[in-house]
N, C-alpha and C. Protein backbone atom coordinates (compact mmCIF):
# COMPACT_ATOMS: atom_id res chain seq x y z
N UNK A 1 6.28 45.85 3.44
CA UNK A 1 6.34 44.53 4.06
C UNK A 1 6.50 43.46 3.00
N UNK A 2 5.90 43.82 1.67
CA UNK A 2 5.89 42.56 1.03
C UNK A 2 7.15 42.50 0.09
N UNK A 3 8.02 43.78 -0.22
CA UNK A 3 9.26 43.50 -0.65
C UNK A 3 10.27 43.14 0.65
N UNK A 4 9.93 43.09 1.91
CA UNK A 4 10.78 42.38 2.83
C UNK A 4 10.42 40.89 2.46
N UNK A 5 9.52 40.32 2.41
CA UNK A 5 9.05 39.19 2.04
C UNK A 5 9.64 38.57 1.03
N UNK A 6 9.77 39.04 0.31
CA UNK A 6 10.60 38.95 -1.25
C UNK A 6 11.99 38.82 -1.04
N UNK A 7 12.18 39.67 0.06
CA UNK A 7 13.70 39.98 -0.26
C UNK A 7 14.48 38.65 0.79
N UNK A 8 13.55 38.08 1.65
CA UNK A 8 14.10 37.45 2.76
C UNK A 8 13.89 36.07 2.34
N UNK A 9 13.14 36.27 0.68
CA UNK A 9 12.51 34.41 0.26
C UNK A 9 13.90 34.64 -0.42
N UNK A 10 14.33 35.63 -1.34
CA UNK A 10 15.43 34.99 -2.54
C UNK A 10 16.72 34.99 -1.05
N UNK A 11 16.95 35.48 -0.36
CA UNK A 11 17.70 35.44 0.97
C UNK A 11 18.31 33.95 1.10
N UNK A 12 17.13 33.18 1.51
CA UNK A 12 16.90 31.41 1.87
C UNK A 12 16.83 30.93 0.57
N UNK A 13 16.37 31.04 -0.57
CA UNK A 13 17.13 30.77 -2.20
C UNK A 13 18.40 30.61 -2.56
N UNK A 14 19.03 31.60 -2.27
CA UNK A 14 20.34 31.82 -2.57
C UNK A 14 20.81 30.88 -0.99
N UNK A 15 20.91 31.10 0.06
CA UNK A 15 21.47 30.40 0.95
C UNK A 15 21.49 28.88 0.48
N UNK A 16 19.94 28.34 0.20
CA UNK A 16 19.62 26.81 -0.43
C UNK A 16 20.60 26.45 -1.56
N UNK A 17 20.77 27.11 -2.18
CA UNK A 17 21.17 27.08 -3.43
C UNK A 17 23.17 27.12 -3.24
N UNK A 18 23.59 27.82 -2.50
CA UNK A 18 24.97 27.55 -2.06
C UNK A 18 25.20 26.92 -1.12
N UNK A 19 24.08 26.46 0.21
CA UNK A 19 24.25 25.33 0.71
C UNK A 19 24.05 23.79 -0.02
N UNK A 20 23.82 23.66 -0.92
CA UNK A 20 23.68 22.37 -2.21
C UNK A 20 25.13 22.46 -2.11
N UNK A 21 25.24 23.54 -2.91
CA UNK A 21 26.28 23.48 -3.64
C UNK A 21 27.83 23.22 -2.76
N UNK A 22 27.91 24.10 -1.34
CA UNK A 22 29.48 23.20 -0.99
C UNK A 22 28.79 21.80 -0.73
N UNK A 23 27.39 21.14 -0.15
CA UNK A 23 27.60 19.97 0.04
C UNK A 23 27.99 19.01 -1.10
N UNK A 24 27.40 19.56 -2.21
CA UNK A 24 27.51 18.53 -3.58
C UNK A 24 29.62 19.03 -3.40
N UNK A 25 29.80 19.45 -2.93
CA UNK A 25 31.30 19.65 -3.28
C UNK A 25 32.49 18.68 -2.32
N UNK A 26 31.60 18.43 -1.42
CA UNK A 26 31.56 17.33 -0.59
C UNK A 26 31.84 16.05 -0.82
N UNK A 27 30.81 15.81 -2.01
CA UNK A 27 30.45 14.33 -2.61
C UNK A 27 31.80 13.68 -2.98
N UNK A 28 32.36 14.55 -3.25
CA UNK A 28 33.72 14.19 -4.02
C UNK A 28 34.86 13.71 -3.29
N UNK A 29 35.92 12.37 -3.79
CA UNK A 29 37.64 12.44 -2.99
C UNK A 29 38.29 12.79 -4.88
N UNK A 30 39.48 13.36 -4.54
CA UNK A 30 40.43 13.77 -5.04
C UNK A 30 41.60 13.13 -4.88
N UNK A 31 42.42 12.21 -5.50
CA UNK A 31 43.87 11.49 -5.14
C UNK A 31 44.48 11.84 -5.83
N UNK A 32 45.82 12.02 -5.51
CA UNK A 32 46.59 12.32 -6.20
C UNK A 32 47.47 10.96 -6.57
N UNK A 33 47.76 11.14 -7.73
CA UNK A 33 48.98 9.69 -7.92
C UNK A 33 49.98 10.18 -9.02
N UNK A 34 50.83 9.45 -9.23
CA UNK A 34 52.59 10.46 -9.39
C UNK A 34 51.75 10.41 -10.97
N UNK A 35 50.93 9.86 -11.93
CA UNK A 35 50.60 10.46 -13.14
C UNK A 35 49.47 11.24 -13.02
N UNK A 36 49.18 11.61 -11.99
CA UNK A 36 48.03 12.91 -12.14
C UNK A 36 46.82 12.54 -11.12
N UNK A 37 45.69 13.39 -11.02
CA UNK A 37 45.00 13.08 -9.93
C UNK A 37 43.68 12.35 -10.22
N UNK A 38 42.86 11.68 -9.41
CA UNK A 38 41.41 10.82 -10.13
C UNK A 38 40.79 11.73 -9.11
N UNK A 39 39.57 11.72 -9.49
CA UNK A 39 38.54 12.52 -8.93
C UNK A 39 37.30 11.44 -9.18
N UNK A 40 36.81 11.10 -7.47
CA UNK A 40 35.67 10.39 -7.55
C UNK A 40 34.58 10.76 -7.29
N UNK A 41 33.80 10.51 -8.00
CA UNK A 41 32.45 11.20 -7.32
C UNK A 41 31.36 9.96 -6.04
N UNK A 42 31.16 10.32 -5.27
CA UNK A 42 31.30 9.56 -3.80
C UNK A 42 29.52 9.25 -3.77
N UNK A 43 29.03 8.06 -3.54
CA UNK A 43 27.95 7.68 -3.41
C UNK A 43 27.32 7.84 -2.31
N UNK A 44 26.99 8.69 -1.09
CA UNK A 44 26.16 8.33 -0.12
C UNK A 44 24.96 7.80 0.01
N UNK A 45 24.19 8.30 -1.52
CA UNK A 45 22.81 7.64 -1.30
C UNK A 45 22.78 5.88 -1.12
N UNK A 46 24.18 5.68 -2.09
CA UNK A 46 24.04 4.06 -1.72
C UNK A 46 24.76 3.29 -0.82
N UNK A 47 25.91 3.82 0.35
CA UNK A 47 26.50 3.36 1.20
C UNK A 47 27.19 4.83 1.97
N UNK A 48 25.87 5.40 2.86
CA UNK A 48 26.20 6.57 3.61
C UNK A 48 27.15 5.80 5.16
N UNK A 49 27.21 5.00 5.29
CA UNK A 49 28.57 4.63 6.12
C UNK A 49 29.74 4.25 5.72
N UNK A 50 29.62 3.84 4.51
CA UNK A 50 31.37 3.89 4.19
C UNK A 50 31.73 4.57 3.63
N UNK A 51 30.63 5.56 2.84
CA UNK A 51 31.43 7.10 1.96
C UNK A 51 31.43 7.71 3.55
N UNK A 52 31.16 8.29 4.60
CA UNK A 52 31.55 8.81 5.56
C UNK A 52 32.45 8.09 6.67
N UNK A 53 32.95 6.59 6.46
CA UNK A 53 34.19 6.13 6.90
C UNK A 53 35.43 6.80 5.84
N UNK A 54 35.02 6.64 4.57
CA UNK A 54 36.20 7.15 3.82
C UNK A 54 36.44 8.94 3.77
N UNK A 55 35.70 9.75 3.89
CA UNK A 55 35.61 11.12 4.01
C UNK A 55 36.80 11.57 5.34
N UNK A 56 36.03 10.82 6.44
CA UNK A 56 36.79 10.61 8.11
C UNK A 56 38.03 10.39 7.95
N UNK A 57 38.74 8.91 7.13
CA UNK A 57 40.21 8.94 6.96
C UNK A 57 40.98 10.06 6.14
N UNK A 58 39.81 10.47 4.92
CA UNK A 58 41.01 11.08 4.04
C UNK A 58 40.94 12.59 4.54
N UNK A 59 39.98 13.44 5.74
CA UNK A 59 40.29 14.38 6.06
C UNK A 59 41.11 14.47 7.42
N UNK A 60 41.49 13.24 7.85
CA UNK A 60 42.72 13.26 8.69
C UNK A 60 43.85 13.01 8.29
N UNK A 61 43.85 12.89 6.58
CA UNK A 61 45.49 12.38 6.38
C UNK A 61 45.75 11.24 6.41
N UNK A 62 44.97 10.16 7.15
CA UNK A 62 45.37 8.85 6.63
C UNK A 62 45.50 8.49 5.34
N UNK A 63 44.94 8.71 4.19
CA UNK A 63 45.28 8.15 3.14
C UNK A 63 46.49 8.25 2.54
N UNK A 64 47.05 9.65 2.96
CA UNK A 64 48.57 9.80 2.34
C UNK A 64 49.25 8.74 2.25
N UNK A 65 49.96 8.86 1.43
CA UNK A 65 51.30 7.78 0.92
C UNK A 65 50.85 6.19 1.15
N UNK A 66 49.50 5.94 1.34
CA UNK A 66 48.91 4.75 1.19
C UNK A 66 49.66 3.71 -0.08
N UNK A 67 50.07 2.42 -0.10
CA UNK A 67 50.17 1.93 -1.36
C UNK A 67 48.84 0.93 -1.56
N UNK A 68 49.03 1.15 -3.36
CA UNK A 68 48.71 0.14 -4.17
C UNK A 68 48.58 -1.42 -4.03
N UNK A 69 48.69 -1.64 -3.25
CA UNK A 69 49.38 -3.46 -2.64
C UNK A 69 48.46 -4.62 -3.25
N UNK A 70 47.64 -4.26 -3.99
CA UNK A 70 47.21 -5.05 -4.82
C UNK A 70 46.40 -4.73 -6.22
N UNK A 71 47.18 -5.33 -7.02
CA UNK A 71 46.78 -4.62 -8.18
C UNK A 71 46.89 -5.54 -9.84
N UNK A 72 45.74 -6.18 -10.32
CA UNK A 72 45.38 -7.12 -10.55
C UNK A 72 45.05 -6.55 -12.29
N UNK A 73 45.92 -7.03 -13.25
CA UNK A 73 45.77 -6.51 -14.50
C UNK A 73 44.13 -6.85 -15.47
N UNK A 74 43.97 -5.90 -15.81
CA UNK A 74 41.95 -5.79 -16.60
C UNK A 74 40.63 -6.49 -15.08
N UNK A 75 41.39 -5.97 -14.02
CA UNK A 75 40.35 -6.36 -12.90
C UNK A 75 40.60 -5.39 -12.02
N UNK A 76 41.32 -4.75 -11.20
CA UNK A 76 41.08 -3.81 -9.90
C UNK A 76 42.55 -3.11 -9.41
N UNK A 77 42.59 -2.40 -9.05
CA UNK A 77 43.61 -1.74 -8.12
C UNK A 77 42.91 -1.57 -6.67
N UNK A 78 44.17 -2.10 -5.53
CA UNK A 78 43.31 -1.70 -4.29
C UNK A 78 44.24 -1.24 -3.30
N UNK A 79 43.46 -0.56 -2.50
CA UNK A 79 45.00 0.47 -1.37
C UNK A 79 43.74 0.74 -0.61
N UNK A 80 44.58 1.61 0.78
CA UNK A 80 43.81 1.81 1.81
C UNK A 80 44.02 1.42 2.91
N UNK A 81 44.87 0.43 2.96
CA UNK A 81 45.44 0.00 4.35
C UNK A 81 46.07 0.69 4.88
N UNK A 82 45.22 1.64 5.68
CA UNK A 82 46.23 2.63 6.48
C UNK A 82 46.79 2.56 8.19
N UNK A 83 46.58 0.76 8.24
CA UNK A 83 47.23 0.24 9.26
C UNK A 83 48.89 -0.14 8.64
N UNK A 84 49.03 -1.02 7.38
CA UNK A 84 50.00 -1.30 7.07
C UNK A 84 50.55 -0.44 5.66
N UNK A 85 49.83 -0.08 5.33
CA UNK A 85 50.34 0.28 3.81
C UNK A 85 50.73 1.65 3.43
N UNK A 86 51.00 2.29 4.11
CA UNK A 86 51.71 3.73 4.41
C UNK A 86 53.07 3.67 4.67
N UNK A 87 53.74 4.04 3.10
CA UNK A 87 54.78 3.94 2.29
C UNK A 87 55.74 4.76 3.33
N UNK A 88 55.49 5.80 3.54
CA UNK A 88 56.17 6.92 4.33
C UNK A 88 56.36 7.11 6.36
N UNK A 89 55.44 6.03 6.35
CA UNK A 89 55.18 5.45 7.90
C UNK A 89 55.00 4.00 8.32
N UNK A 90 55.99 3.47 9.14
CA UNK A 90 55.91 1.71 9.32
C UNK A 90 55.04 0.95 8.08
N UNK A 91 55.71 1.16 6.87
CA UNK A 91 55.25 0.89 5.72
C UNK A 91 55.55 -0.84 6.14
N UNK A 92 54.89 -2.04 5.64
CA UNK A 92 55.47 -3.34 5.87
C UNK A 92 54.30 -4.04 4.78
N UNK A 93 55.64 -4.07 3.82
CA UNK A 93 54.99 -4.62 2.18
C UNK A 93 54.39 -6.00 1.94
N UNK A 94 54.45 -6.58 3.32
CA UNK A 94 54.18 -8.13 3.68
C UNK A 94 52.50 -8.33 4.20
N UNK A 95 52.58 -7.42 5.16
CA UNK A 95 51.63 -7.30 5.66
C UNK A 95 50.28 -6.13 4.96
N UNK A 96 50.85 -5.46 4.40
CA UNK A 96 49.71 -4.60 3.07
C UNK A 96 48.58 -5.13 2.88
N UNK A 97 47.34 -5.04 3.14
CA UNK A 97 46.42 -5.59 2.74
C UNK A 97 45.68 -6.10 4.22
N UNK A 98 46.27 -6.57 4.94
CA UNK A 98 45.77 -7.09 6.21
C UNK A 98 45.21 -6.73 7.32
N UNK A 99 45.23 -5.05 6.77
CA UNK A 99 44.95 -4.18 7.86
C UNK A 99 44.07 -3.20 7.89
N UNK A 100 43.57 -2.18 8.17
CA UNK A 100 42.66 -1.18 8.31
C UNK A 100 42.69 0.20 8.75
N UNK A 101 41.94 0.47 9.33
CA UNK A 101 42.26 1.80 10.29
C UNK A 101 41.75 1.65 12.31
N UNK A 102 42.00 2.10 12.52
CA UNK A 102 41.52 2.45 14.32
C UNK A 102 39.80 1.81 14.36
N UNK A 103 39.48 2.25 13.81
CA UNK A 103 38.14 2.29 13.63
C UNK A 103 37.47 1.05 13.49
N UNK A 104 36.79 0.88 14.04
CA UNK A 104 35.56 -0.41 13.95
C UNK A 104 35.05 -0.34 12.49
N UNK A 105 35.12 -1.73 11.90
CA UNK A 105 34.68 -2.25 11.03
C UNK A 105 33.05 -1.76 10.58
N UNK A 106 32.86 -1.35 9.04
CA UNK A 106 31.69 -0.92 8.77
C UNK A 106 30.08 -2.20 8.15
N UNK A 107 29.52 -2.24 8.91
CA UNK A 107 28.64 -3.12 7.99
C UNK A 107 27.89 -3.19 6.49
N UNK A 108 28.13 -4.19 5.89
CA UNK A 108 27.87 -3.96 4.73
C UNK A 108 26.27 -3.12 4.13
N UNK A 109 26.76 -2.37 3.26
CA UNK A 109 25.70 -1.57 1.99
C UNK A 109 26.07 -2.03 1.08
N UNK A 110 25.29 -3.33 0.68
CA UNK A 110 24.99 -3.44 -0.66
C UNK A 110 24.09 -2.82 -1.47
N UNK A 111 24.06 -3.00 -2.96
CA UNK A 111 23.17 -1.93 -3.60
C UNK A 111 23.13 -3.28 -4.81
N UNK A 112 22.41 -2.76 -5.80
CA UNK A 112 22.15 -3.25 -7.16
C UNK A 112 23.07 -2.68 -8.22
N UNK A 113 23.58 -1.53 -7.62
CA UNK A 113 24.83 -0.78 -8.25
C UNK A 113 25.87 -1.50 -8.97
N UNK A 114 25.61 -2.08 -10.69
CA UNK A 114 26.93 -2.57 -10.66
C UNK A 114 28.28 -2.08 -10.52
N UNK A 115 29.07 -3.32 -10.46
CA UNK A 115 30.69 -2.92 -10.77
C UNK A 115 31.33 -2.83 -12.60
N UNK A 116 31.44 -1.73 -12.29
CA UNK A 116 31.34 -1.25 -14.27
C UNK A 116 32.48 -0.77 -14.04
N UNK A 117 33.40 -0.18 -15.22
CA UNK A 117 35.04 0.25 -15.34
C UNK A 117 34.56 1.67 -14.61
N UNK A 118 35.72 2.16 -13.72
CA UNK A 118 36.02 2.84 -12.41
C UNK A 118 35.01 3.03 -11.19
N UNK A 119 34.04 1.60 -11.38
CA UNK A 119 33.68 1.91 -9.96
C UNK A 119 34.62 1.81 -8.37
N UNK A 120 34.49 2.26 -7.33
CA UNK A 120 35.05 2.24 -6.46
C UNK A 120 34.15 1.41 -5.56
N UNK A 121 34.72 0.31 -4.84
CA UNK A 121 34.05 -0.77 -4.05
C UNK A 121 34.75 -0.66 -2.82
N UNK A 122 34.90 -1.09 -1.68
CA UNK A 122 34.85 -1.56 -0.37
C UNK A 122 35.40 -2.47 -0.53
N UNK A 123 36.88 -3.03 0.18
CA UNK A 123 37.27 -4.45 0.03
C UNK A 123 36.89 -4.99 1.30
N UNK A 124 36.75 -6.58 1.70
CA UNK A 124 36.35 -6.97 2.76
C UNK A 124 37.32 -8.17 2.43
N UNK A 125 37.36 -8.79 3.88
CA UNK A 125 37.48 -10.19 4.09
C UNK A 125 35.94 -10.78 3.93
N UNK A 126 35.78 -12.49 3.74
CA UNK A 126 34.90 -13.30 4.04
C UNK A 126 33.41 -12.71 4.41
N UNK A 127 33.80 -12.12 5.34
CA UNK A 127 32.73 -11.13 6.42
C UNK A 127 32.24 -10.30 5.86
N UNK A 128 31.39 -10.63 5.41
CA UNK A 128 30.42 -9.14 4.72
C UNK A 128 30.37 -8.02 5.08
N UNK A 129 30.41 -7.93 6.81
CA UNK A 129 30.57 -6.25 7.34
C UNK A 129 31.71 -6.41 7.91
N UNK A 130 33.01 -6.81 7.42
CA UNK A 130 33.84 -6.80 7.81
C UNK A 130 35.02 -5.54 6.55
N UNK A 131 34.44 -4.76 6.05
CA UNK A 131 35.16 -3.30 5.48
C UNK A 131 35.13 -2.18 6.27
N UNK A 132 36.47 -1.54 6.08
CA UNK A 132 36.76 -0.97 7.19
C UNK A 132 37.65 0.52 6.43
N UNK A 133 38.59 0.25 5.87
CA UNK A 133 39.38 0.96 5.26
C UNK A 133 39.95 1.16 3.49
N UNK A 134 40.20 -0.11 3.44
CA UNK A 134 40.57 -0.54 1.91
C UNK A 134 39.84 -0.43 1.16
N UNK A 135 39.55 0.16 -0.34
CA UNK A 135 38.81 0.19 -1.68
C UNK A 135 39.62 0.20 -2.50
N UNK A 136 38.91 -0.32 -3.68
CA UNK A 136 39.59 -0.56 -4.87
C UNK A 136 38.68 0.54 -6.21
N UNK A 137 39.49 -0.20 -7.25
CA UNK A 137 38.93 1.08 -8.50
C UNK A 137 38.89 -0.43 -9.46
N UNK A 138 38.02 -0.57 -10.26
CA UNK A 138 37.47 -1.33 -10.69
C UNK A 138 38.64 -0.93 -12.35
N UNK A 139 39.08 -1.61 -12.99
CA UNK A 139 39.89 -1.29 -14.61
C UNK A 139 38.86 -1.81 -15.46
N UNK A 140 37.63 -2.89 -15.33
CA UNK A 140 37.16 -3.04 -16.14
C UNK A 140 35.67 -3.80 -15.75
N UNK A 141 34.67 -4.20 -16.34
CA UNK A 141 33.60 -4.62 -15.34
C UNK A 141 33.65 -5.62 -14.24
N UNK A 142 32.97 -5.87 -13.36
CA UNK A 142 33.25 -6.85 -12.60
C UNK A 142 31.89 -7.65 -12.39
N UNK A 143 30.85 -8.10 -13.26
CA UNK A 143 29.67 -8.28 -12.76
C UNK A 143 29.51 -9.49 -11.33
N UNK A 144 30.66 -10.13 -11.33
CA UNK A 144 30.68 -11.04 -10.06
C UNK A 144 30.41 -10.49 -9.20
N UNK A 145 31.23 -8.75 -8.63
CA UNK A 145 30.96 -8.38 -7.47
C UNK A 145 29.70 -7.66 -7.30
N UNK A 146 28.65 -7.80 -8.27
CA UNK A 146 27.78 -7.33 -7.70
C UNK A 146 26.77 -7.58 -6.54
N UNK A 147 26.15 -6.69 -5.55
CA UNK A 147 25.64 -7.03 -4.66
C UNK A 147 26.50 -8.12 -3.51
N UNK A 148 27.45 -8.05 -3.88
CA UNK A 148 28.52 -8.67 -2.85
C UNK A 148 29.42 -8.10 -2.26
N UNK A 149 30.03 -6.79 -2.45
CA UNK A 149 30.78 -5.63 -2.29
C UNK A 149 29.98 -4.11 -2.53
N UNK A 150 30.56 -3.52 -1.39
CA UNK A 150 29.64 -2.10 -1.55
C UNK A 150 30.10 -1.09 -2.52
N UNK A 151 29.35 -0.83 -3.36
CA UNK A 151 29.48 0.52 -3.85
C UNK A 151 29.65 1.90 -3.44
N UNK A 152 31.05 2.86 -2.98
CA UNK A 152 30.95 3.83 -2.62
C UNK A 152 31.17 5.02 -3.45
N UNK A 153 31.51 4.88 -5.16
CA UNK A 153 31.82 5.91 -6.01
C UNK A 153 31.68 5.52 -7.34
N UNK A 154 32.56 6.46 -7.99
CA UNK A 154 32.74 5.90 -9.42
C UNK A 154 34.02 7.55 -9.62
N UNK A 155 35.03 6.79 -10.27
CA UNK A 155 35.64 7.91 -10.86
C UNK A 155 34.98 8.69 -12.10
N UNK A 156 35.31 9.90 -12.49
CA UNK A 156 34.80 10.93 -13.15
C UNK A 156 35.69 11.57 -13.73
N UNK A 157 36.92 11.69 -13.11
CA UNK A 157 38.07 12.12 -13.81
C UNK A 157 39.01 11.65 -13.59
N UNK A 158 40.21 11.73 -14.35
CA UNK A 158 41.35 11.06 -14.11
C UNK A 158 41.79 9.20 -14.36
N UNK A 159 40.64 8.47 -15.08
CA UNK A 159 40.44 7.27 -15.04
C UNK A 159 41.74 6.78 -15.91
N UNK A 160 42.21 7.43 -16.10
CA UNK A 160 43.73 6.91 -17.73
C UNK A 160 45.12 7.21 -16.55
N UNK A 161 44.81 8.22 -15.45
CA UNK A 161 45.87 7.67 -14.23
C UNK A 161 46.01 6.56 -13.54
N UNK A 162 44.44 6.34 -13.19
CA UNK A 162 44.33 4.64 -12.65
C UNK A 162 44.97 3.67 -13.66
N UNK A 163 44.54 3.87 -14.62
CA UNK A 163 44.91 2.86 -16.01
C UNK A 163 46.81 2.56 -15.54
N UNK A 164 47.23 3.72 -15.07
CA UNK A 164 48.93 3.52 -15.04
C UNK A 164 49.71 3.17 -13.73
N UNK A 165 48.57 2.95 -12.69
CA UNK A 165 49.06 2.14 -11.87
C UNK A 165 49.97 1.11 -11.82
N UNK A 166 51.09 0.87 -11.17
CA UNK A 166 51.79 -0.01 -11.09
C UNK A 166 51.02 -1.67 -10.75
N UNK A 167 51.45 -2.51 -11.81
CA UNK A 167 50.22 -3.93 -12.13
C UNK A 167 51.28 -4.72 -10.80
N UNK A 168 50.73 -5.94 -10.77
CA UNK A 168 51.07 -6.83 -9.42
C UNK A 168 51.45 -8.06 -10.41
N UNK A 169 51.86 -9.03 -9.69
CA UNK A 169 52.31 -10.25 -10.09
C UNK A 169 50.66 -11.18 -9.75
N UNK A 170 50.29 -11.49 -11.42
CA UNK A 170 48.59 -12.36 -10.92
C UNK A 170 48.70 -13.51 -10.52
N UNK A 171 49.66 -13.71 -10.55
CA UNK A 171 50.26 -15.63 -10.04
C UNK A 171 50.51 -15.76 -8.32
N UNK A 172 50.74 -14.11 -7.91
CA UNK A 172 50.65 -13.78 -6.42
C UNK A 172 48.89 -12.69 -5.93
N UNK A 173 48.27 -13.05 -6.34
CA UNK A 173 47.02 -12.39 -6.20
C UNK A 173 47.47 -10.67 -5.95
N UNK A 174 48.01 -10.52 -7.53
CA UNK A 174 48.20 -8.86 -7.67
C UNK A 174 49.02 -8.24 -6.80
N UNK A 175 49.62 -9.15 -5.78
CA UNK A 175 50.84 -8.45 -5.09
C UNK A 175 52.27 -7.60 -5.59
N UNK A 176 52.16 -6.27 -5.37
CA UNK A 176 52.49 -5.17 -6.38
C UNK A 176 54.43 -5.40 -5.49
N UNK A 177 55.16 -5.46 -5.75
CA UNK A 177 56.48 -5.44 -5.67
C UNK A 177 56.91 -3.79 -5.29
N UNK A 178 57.57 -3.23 -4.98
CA UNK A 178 57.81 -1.21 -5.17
C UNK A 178 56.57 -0.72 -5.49
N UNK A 179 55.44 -0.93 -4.87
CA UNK A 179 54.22 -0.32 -5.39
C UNK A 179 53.82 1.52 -5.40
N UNK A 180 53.29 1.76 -6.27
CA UNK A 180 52.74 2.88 -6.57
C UNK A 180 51.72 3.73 -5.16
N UNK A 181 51.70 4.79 -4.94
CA UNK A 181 51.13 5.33 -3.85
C UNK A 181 49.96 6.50 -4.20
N UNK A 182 49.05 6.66 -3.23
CA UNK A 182 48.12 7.54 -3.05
C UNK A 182 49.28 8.24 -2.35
N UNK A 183 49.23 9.59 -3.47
CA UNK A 183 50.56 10.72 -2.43
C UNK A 183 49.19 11.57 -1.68
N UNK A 184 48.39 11.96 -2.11
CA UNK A 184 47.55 12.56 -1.05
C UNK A 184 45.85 12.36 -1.70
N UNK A 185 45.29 12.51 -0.45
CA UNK A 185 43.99 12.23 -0.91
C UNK A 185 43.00 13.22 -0.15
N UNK A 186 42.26 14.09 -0.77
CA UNK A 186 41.50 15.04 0.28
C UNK A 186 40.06 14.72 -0.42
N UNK A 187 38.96 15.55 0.34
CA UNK A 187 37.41 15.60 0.38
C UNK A 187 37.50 17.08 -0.49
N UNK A 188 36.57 16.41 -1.83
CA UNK A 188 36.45 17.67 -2.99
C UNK A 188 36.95 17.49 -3.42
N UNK A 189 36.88 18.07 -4.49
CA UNK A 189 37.34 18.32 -5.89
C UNK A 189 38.81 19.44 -5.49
C-alpha cells in the first residue's frame, strides 16, 4: 500500500510539474516579422484581461499581416488594428490605428510596472478602459507612460528585429508610409 502511495504522489508531481510547464508555455506570443521573430514573454499577473484579450486574437489569426501604422523613432512601434490594419484584408492605411477588434473594449490594468526598452503596453484612446486590440513595443524607456498604460509583456527575444521596423514620419505622429507587418503571430514560443 505504501509504495502505491509513493507511486501515485510522484504520479501528481510529475503531472504538476508538466502542467506548469505547458502553462508557463502559454505565457508567451511569438511574431513573426520579415527580419526574424520577437518572442514576448506575456504578463498575466499584471493585466490578466488584456494578456487574455491578446492570446484570443492571436489564436484566431487576427494578428496576421497586421501593420506597423505607427512607428515613432527612440519611442514605440504600434500595430494591432485588426479592424483596419490588415495588410492582406480591407487593409485602409488611412484609417490604421482607429480601430480594434469585434470585441468590447478592455478596462484598464494599470500596474507600477515601468515602461523600460521592449516593454509591450496597451494602446488606448483618452479613455483609460478604452484598449481593445492595439499594443506597442516600447524602443527605449518611456517613464511618462507609467501607470497610465497597461503593461502586458516585455520582449525576451528578438528585440534587434523590433529595432528594424519600418520608422514613420514624426512630424505625422509616426505614421508609417508602406508599413512593415506582423506576418504571423501565435501563443508560445
Amino acid at each position: 500500500m505504501k509504495i502505491l502511495q509513493i507511486a501515485f504522489a510522484g504520479a501528481l508531481l510529475a503531472a504538476s510539474f508538466a502542467g506548469s510547464a505547458y502553462a508557463q508555455a502559454k505565457e508567451y506570443l511569438t511574431i513573426a516579422l520579415k527580419d526574424g521573430p520577437v518572442v514576448i514573454e506575456l504578463r498575466p499577473d499584471l493585466a490578466p484581461k488584456h494578456v487574455a484579450r491578446i492570446k484570443e486574437l492571436a489564436e484566431a489569426g487576427e494578428y496576421n499581416n497586421v501593420a506597423f501604422h505607427r512607428v515613432i523613432p527612440g519611442f514605440m512601434a504600434q500595430t494591432g488594428d485588426v479592424q483596419y490594419g490588415n495588410m492582406e484584408k480591407d487593409f485602409k492605411g488611412d484609417m490604421a490605428g482607429m480601430g480594434g477588434s469585434s470585441k468590447p473594449d478592455v478596462e484598464a490594468e494599470f500596474s507600477q510596472e515601468p515602461f523600460a526598452r521592449g516593454t509591450v503596453g496597451m494602446a488606448r484612446s483618452q479613455d483609460p478602459n478604452s484598449a481593445n486590440s492595439q499594443f506597442f513595443i516600447m524602443f527605449a524607456p518611456g517613464d511618462f507612460l507609467n501607470g497610465q498604460y497597461t503593461v502586458v509583456g516585455q520582449v525576451v527575444e528578438g528585440m534587434e528585429n523590433v529595432d528594424k521596423i519600418k520608422k514613420g514620419d514624426e512630424a505625422n505622429n509616426g505614421s508609417v508610409t508602406d508599413p512593415d507587418r506582423m506576418i504571423s503571430v501565435k501563443v508560445g514560443k
